[in-house]
C-alpha atoms as a PDB file:
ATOM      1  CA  UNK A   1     133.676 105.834  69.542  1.00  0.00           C
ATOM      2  CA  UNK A   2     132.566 108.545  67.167  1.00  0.00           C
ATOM      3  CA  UNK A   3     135.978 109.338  66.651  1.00  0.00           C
ATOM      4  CA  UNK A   4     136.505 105.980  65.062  1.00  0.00           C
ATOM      5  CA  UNK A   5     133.225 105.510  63.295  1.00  0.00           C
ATOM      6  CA  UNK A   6     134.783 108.972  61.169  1.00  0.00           C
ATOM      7  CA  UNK A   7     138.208 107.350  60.689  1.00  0.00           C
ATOM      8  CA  UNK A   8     136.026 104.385  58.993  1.00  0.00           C
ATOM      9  CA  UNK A   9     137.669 101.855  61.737  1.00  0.00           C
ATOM     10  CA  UNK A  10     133.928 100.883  63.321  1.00  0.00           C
ATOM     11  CA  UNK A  11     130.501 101.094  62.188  1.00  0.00           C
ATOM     12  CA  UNK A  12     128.163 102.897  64.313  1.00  0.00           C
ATOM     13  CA  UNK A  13     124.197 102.394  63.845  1.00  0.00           C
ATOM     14  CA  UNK A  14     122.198 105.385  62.263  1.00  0.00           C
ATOM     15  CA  UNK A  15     120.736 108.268  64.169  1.00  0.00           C
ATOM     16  CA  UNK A  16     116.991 107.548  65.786  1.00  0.00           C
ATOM     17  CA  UNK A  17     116.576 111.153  65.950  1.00  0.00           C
ATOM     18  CA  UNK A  18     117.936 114.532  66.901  1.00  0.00           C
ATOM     19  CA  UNK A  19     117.359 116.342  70.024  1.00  0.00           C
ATOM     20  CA  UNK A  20     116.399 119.930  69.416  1.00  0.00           C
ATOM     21  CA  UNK A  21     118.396 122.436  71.258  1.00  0.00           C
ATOM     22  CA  UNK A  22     116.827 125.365  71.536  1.00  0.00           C
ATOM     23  CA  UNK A  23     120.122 126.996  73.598  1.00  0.00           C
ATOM     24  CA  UNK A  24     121.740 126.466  70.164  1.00  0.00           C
ATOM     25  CA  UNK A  25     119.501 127.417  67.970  1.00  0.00           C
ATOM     26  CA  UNK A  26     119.597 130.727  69.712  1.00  0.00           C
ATOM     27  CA  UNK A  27     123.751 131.233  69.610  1.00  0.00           C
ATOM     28  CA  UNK A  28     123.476 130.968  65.734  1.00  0.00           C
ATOM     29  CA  UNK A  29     120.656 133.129  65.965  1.00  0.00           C
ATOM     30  CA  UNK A  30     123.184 135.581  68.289  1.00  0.00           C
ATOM     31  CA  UNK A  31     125.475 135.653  65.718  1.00  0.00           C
ATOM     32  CA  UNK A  32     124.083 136.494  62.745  1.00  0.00           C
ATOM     33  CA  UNK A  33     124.558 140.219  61.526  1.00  0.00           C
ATOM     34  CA  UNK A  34     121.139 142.015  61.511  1.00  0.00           C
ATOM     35  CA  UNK A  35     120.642 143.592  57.949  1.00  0.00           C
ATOM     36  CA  UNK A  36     122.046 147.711  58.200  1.00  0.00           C
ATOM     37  CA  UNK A  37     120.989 149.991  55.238  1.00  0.00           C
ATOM     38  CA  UNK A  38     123.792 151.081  52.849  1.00  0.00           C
ATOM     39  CA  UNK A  39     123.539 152.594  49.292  1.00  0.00           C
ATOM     40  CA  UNK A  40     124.184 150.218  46.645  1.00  0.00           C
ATOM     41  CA  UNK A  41     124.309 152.377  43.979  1.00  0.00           C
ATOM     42  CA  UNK A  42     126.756 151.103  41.326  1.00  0.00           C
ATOM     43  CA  UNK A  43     129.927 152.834  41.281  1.00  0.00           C
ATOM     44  CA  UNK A  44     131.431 152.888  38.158  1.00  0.00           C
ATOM     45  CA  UNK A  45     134.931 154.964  37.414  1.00  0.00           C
ATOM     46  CA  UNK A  46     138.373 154.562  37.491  1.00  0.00           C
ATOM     47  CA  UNK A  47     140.746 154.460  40.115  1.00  0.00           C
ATOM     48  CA  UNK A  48     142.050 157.700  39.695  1.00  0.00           C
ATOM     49  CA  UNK A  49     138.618 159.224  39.401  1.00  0.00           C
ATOM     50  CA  UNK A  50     137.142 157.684  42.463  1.00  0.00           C
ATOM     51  CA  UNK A  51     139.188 160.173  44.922  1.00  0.00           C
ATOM     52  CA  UNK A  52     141.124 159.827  48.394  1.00  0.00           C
ATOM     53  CA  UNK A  53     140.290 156.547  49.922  1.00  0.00           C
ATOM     54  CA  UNK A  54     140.344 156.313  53.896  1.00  0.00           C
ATOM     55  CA  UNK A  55     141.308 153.608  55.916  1.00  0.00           C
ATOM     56  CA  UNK A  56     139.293 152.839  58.878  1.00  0.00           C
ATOM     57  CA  UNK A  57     139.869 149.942  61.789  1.00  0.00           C
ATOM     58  CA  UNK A  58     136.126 149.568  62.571  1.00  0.00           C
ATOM     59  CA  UNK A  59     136.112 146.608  65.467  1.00  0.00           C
ATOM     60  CA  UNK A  60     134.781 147.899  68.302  1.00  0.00           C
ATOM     61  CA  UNK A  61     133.175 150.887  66.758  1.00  0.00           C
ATOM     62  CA  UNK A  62     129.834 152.194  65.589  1.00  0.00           C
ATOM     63  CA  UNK A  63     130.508 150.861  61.983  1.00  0.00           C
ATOM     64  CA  UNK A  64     131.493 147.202  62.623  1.00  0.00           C
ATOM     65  CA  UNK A  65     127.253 145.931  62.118  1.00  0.00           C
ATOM     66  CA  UNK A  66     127.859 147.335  58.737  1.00  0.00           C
ATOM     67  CA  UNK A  67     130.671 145.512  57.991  1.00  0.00           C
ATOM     68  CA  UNK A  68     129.434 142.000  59.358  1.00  0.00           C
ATOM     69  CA  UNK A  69     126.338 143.121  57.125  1.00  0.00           C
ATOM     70  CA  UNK A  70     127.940 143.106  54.331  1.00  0.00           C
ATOM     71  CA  UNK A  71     130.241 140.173  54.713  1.00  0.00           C
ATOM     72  CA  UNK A  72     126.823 138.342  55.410  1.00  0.00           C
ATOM     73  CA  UNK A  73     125.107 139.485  52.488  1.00  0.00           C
ATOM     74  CA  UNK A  74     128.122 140.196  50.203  1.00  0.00           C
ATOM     75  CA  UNK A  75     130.602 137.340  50.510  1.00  0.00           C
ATOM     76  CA  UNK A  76     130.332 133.982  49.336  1.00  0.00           C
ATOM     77  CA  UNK A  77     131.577 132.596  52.937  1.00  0.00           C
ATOM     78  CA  UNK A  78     129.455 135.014  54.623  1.00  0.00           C
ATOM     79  CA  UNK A  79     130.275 136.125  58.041  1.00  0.00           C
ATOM     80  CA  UNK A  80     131.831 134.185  61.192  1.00  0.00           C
ATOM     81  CA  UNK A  81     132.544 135.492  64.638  1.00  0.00           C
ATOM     82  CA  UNK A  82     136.568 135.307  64.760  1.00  0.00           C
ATOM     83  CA  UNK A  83     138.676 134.378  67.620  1.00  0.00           C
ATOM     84  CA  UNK A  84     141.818 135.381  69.243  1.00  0.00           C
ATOM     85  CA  UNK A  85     143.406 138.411  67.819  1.00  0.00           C
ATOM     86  CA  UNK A  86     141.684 140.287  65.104  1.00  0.00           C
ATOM     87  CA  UNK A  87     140.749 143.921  62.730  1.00  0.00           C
ATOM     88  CA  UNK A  88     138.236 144.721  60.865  1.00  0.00           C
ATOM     89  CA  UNK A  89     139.260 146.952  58.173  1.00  0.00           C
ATOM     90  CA  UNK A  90     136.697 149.142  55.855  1.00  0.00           C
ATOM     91  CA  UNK A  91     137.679 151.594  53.088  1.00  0.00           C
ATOM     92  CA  UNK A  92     135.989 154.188  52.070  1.00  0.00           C
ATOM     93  CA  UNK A  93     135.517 156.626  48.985  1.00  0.00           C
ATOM     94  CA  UNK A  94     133.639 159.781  50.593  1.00  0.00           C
ATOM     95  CA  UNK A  95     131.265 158.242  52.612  1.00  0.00           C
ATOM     96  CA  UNK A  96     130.856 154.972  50.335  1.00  0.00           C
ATOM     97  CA  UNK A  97     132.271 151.909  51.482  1.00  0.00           C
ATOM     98  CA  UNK A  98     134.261 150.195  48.892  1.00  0.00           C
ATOM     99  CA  UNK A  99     136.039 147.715  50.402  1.00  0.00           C
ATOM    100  CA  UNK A 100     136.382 145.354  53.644  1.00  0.00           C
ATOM    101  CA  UNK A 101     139.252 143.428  55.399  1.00  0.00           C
ATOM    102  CA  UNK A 102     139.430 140.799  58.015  1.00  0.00           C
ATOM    103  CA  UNK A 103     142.488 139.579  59.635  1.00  0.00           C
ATOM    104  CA  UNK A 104     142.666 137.485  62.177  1.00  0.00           C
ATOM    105  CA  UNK A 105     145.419 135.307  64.318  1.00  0.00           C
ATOM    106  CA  UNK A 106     146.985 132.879  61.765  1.00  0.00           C
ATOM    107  CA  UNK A 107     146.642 129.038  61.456  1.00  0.00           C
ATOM    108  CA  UNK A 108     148.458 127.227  63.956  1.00  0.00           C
ATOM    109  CA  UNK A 109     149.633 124.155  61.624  1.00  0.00           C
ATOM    110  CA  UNK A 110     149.782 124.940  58.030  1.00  0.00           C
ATOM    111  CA  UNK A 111     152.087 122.738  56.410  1.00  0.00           C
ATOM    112  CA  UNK A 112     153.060 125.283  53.064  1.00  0.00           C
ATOM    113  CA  UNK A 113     153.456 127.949  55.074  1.00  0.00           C
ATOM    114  CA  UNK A 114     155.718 126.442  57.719  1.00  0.00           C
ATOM    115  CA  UNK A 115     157.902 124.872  54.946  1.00  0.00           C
ATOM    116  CA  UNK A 116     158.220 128.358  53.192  1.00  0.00           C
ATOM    117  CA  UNK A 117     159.469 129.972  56.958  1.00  0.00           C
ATOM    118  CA  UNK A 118     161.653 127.050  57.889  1.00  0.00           C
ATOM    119  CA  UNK A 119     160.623 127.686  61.021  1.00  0.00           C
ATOM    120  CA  UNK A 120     161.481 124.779  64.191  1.00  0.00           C
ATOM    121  CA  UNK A 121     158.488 123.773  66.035  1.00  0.00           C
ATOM    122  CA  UNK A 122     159.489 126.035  69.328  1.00  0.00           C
ATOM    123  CA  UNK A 123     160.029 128.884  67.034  1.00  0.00           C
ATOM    124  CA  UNK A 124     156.501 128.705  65.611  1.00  0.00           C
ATOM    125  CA  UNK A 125     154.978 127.944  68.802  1.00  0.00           C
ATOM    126  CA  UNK A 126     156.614 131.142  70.310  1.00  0.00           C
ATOM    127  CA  UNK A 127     156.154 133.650  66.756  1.00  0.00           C
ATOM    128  CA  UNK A 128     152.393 132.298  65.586  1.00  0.00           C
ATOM    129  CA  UNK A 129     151.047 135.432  66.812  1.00  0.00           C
ATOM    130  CA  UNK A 130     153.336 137.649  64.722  1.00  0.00           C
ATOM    131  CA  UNK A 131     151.350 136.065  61.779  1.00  0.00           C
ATOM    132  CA  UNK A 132     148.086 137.256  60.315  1.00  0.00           C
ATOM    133  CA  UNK A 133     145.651 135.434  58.412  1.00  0.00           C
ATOM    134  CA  UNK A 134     143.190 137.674  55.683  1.00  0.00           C
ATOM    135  CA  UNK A 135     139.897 136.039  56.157  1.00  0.00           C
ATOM    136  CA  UNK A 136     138.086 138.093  54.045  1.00  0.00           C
ATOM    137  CA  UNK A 137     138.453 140.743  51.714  1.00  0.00           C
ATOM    138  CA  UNK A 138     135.308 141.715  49.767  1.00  0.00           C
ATOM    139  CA  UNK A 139     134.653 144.763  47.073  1.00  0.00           C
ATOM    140  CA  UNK A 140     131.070 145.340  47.196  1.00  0.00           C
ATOM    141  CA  UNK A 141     129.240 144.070  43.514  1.00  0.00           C
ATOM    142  CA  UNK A 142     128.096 147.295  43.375  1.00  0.00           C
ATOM    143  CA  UNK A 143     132.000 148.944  43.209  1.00  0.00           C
ATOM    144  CA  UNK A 144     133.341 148.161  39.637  1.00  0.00           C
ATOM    145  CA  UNK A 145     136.888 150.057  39.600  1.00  0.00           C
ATOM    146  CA  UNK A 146     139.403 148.206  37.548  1.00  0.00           C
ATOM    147  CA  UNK A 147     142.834 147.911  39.481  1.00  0.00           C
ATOM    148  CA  UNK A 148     140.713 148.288  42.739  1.00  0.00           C
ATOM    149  CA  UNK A 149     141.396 145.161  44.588  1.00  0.00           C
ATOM    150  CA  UNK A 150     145.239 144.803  44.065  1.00  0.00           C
ATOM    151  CA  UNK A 151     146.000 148.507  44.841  1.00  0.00           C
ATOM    152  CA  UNK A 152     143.697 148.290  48.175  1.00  0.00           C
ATOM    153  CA  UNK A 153     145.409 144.913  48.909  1.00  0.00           C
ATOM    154  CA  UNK A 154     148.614 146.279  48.772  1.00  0.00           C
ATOM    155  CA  UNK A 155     148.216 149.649  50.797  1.00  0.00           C
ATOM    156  CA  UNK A 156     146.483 147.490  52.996  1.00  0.00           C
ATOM    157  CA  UNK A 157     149.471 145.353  53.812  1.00  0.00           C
ATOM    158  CA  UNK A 158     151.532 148.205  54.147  1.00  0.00           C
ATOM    159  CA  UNK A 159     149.821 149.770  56.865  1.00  0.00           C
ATOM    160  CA  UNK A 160     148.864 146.336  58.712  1.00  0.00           C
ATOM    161  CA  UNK A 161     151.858 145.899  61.070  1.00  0.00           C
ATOM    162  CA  UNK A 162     151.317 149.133  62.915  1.00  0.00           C
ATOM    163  CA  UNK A 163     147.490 148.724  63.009  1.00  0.00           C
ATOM    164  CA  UNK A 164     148.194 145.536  64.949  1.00  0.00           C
ATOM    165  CA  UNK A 165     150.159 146.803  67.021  1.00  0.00           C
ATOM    166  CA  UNK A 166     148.036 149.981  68.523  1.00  0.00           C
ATOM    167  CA  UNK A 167     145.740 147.207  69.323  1.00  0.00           C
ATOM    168  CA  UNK A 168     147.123 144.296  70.396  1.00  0.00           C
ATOM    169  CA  UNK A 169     151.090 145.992  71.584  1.00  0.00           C
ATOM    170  CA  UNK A 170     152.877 143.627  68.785  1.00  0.00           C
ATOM    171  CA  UNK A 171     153.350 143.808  65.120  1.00  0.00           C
ATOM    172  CA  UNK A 172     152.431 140.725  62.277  1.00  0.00           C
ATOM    173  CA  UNK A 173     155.603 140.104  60.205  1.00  0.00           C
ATOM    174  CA  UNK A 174     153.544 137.817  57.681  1.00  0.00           C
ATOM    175  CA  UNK A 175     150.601 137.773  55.914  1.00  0.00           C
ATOM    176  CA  UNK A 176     148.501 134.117  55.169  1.00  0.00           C
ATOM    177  CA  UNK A 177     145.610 133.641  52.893  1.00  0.00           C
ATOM    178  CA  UNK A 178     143.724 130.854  51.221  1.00  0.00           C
ATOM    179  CA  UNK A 179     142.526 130.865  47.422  1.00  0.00           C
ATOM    180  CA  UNK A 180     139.878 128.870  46.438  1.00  0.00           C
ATOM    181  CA  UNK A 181     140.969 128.270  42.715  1.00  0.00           C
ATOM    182  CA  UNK A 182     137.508 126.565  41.556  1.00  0.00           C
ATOM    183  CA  UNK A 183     136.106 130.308  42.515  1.00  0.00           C
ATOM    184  CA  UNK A 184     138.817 132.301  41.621  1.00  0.00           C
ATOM    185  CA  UNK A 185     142.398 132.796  41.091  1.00  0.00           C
ATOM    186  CA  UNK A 186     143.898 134.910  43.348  1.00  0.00           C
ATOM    187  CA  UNK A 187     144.838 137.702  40.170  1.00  0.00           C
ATOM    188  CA  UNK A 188     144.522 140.699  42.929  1.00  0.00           C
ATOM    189  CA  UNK A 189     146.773 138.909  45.661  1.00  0.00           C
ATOM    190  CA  UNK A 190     149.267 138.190  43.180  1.00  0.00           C
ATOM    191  CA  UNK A 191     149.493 141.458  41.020  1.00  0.00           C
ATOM    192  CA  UNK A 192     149.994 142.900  45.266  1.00  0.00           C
ATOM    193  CA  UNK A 193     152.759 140.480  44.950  1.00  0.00           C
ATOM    194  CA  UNK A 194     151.704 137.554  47.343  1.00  0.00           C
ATOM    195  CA  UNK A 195     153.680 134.453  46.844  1.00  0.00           C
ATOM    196  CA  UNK A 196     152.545 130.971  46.355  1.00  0.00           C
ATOM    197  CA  UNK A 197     153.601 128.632  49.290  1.00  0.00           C
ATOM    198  CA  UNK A 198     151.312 125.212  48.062  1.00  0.00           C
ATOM    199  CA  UNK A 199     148.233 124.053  48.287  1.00  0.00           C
ATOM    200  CA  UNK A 200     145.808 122.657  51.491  1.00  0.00           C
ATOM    201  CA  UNK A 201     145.425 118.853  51.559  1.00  0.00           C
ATOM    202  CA  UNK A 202     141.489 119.468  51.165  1.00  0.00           C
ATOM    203  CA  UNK A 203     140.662 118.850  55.317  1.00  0.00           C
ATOM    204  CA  UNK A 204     139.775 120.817  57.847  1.00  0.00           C
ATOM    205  CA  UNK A 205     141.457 121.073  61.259  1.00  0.00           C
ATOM    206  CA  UNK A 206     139.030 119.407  63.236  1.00  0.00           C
ATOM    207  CA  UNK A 207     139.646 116.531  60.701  1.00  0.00           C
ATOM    208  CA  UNK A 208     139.172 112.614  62.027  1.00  0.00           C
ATOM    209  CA  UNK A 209     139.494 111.077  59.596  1.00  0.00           C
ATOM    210  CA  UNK A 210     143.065 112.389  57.150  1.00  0.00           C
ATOM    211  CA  UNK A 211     140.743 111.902  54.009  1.00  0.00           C
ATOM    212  CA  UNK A 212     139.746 115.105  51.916  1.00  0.00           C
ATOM    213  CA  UNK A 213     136.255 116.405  53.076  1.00  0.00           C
ATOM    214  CA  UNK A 214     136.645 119.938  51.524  1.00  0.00           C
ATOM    215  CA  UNK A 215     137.947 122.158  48.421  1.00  0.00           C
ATOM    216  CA  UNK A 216     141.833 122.027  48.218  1.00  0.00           C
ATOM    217  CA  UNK A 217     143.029 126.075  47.994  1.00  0.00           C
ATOM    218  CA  UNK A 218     145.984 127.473  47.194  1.00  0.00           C
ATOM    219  CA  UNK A 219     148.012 129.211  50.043  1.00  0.00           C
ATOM    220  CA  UNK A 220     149.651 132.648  49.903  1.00  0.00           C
ATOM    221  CA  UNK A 221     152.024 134.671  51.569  1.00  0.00           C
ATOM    222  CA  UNK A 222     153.201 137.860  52.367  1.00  0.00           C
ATOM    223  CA  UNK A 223     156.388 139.137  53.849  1.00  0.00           C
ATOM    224  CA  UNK A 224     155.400 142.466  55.705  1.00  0.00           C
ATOM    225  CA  UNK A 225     158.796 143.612  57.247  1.00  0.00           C
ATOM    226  CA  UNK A 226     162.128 142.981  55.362  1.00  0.00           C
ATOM    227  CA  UNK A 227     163.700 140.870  57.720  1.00  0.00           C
ATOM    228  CA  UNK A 228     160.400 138.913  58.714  1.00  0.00           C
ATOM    229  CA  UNK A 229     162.486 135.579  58.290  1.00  0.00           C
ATOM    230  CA  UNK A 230     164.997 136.450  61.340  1.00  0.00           C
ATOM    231  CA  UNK A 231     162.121 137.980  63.829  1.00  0.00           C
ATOM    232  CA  UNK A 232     160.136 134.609  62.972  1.00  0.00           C
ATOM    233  CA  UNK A 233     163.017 131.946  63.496  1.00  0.00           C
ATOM    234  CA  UNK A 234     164.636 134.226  66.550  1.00  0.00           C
END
């Protein structure tokens, strides 16, 4: 019934009241990062002038509170638990992290994407998990380095396949993000040479009711092998 009261084909009466949940309240409560000291210090230089920068895969290790920290407290989305396969990525200049990525497994119907690959439905339910979504990539507001983002973004990518596979025994072929254009436009992706695929239809995937219920983004892609097109349709 609720599933037709959001598809607007029945009218259900208004909520009396909500039952507190106190089981619930405590799972949010679980997953929110706990606040970990850094130095915010603004960094201001230029790329060549800020020195080596190290790449570090940071799930499952001492610094991964920092980076949920920060993605709380930094990012505009803030910070979700992911599922299914995923890396947490932090870079560092010296000791000063300056930048954070999160992959994760990629959508599982995403019609821009799929139209780009050309991909039958078998062969993207078989080859989904060679594809990696970026959930989140955040420069601190305290790091101002012009050219930062896009030359991060595209050693990042470089490096991604192989960091997948010491963890999970497989590579990613392709890289997926979304850009939400009313917040930015995607200038970093795009100087890394990311393509544009389309654009979302503005729902979520739990969607009900196939009306628009959210921003509509722009989707991006990444080839991350040469011949990602043949692995993906084999």
């Amino acid at each position: 019934m609720l599933a037709l009261h959001r598809g607007g084909h029945i009218e259900l009466p208004a909520v009396r009241r909500r039952l507190h949940n106190p089981l619930a309240a405590q799972q949010v409560a679980r997953r929110r990062p706990h606040p970990v000291p850094v130095d915010r210090t603004p960094l201001r230089t230029s790329l060549r002038e800020l020195g080596p920068l190290t790449f570090c895969q940071v799930r499952r290790t001492p610094q991964e509170a920092l980076f949920n920290w920060l993605i709380e407290s930094e990012h505009y989305l803030g910070y979700t638990r992911a599922v299914g396969e995923h890396l947490k990525f932090m870079v560092y200049a010296g000791v000063r992290p300056v930048a954070l990525f999160a992959w994760s497994s990629a959508a599982r119907h995403l019609g821009p994407r799929d139209r780009h690959l050309g991909w039958s439905l078998e062969a993207r339910r078989r080859n989904i998990r060679f594809l990696a979504y970026n959930t989140r990539y955040l420069i601190p507001s305290w790091v101002q380095v012009p050219h930062l983002a896009s030359h991060l973004l595209s050693r990042m990518t470089r490096m991604l396949c192989a960091e997948w596979e010491k963890v999970y025994g497989h590579g990613v072929y392709f890289a997926e993000t979304f850009v939400d254009t009313t917040r930015h436009r995607g200038t970093c992706y795009r100087a890394a040479n990311w393509q544009f695929l389309g654009r979302t239809q503005g729902r979520g995937k739990d969607d009900l009711t196939h009306r628009p219920n959210r921003t509509v983004k722009d989707v991006l892609g990444l080839p991350l092998v040469s011949d990602f097109r043949e692995r993906l349709l084999a």
